[in-house]
Protein backbone atom coordinates (compact mmCIF):
# COMPACT_ATOMS: atom_id res chain seq x y z
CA UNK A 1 8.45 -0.50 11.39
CA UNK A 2 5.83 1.67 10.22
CA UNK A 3 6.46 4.70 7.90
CA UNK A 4 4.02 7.05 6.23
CA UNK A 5 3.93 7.17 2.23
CA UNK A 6 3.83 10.85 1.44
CA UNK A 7 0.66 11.60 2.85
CA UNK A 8 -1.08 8.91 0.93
CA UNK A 9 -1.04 5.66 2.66
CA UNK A 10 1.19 4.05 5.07
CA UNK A 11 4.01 0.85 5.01
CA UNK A 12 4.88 -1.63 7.18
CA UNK A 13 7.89 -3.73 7.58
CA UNK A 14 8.45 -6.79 9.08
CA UNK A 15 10.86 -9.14 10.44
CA UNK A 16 11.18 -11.17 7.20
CA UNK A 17 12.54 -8.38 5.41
CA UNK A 18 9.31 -7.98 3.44
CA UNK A 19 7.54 -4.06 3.45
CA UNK A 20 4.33 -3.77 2.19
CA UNK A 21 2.72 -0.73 1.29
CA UNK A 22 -1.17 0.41 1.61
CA UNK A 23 -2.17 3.22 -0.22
CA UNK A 24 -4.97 5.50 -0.70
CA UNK A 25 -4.26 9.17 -2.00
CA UNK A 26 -4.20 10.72 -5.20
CA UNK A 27 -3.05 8.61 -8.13
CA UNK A 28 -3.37 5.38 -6.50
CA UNK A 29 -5.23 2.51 -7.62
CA UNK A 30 -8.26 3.68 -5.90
CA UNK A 31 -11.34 5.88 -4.86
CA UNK A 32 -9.04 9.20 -4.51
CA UNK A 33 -7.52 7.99 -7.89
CA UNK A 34 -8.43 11.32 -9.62
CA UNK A 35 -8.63 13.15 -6.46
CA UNK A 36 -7.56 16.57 -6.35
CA UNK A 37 -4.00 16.83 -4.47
CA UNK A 38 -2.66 19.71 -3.02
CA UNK A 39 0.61 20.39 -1.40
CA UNK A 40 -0.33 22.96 0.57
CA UNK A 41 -2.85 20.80 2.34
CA UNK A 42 -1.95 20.81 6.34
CA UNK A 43 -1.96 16.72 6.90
CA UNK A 44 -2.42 17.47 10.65
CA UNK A 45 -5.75 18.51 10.02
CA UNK A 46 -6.69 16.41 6.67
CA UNK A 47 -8.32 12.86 6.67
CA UNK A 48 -7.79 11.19 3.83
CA UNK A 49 -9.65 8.02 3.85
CA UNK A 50 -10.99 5.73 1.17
CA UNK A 51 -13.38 2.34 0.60
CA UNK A 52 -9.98 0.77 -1.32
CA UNK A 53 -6.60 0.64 -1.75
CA UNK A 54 -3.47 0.45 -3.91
CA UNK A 55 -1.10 -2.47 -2.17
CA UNK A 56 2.59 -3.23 -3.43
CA UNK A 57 5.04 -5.55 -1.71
CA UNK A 58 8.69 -5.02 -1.49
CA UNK A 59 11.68 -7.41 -0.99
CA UNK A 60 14.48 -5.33 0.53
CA UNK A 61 16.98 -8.38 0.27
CA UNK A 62 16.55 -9.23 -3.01
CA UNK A 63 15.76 -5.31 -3.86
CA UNK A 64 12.54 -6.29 -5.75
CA UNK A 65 8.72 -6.63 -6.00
CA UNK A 66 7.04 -9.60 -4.98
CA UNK A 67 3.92 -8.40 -4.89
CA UNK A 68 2.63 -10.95 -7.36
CA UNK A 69 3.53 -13.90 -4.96
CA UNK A 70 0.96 -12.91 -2.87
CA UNK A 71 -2.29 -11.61 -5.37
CA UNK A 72 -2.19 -12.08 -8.89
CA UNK A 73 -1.15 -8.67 -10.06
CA UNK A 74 -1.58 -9.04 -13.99
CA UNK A 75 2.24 -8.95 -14.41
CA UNK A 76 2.47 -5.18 -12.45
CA UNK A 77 4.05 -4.20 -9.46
CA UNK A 78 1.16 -3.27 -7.54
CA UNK A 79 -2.74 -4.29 -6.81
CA UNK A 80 -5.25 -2.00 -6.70
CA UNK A 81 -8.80 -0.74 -5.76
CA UNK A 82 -8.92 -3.70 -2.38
CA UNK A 83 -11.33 -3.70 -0.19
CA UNK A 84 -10.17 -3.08 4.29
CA UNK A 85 -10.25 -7.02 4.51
CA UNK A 86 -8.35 -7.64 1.24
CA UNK A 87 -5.70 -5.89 2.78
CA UNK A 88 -6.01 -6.80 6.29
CA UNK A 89 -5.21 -10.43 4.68
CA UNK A 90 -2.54 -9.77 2.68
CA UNK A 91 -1.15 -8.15 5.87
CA UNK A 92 -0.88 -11.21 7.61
CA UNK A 93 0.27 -13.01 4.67
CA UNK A 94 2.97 -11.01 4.04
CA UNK A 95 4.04 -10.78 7.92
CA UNK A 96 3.78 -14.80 7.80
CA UNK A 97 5.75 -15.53 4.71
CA UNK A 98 9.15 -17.42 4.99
């Protein structure tokens, strides 16, 4: 399933149970970190884009992070400031994971 984040980034969930969540707005753990954000921006006619992302992974079965299973996280919930092909890879590793 794919759902977007508020505006900031986007999630996917997979068969496994596992969503994973790629984001790129203001306040993330990235380029837009200290971006600006308005609410009265109409998102049909804003691109938000950015070289890096914020990345968290969720376990909806057992209700918790396991982002740290996949990158070393230094003991937080989410990763930030990765490059397209950091996340591309964690992508498939998180799709792939038993």
């Amino acid at each position: 399933m794919f759902k977007d984040v508020q505006g900031k980034g986007f999630s996917l969930t997979f068969q496994n149970g596992l969503t994973i969540y790629v984001w790129f707005g203001y306040g993330n753990f990235c380029q837009n970190n200290m971006m600006h954000y308005n609410r009265n921006v109409n998102l049909a006619n804003y691109e938000l884009k950015s070289k890096d992302a914020e990345i968290a992974v969720w376990d909806e079965s057992e209700r918790c992070f396991k982002t740290d299973t996949f990158i070393d996280c230094e003991n937080n919930t989410v990763k930030g400031y990765l490059s397209a092909d950091e996340v591309a890879d964690l992508i498939n590793k998180v799709k792939n994971y038993n």
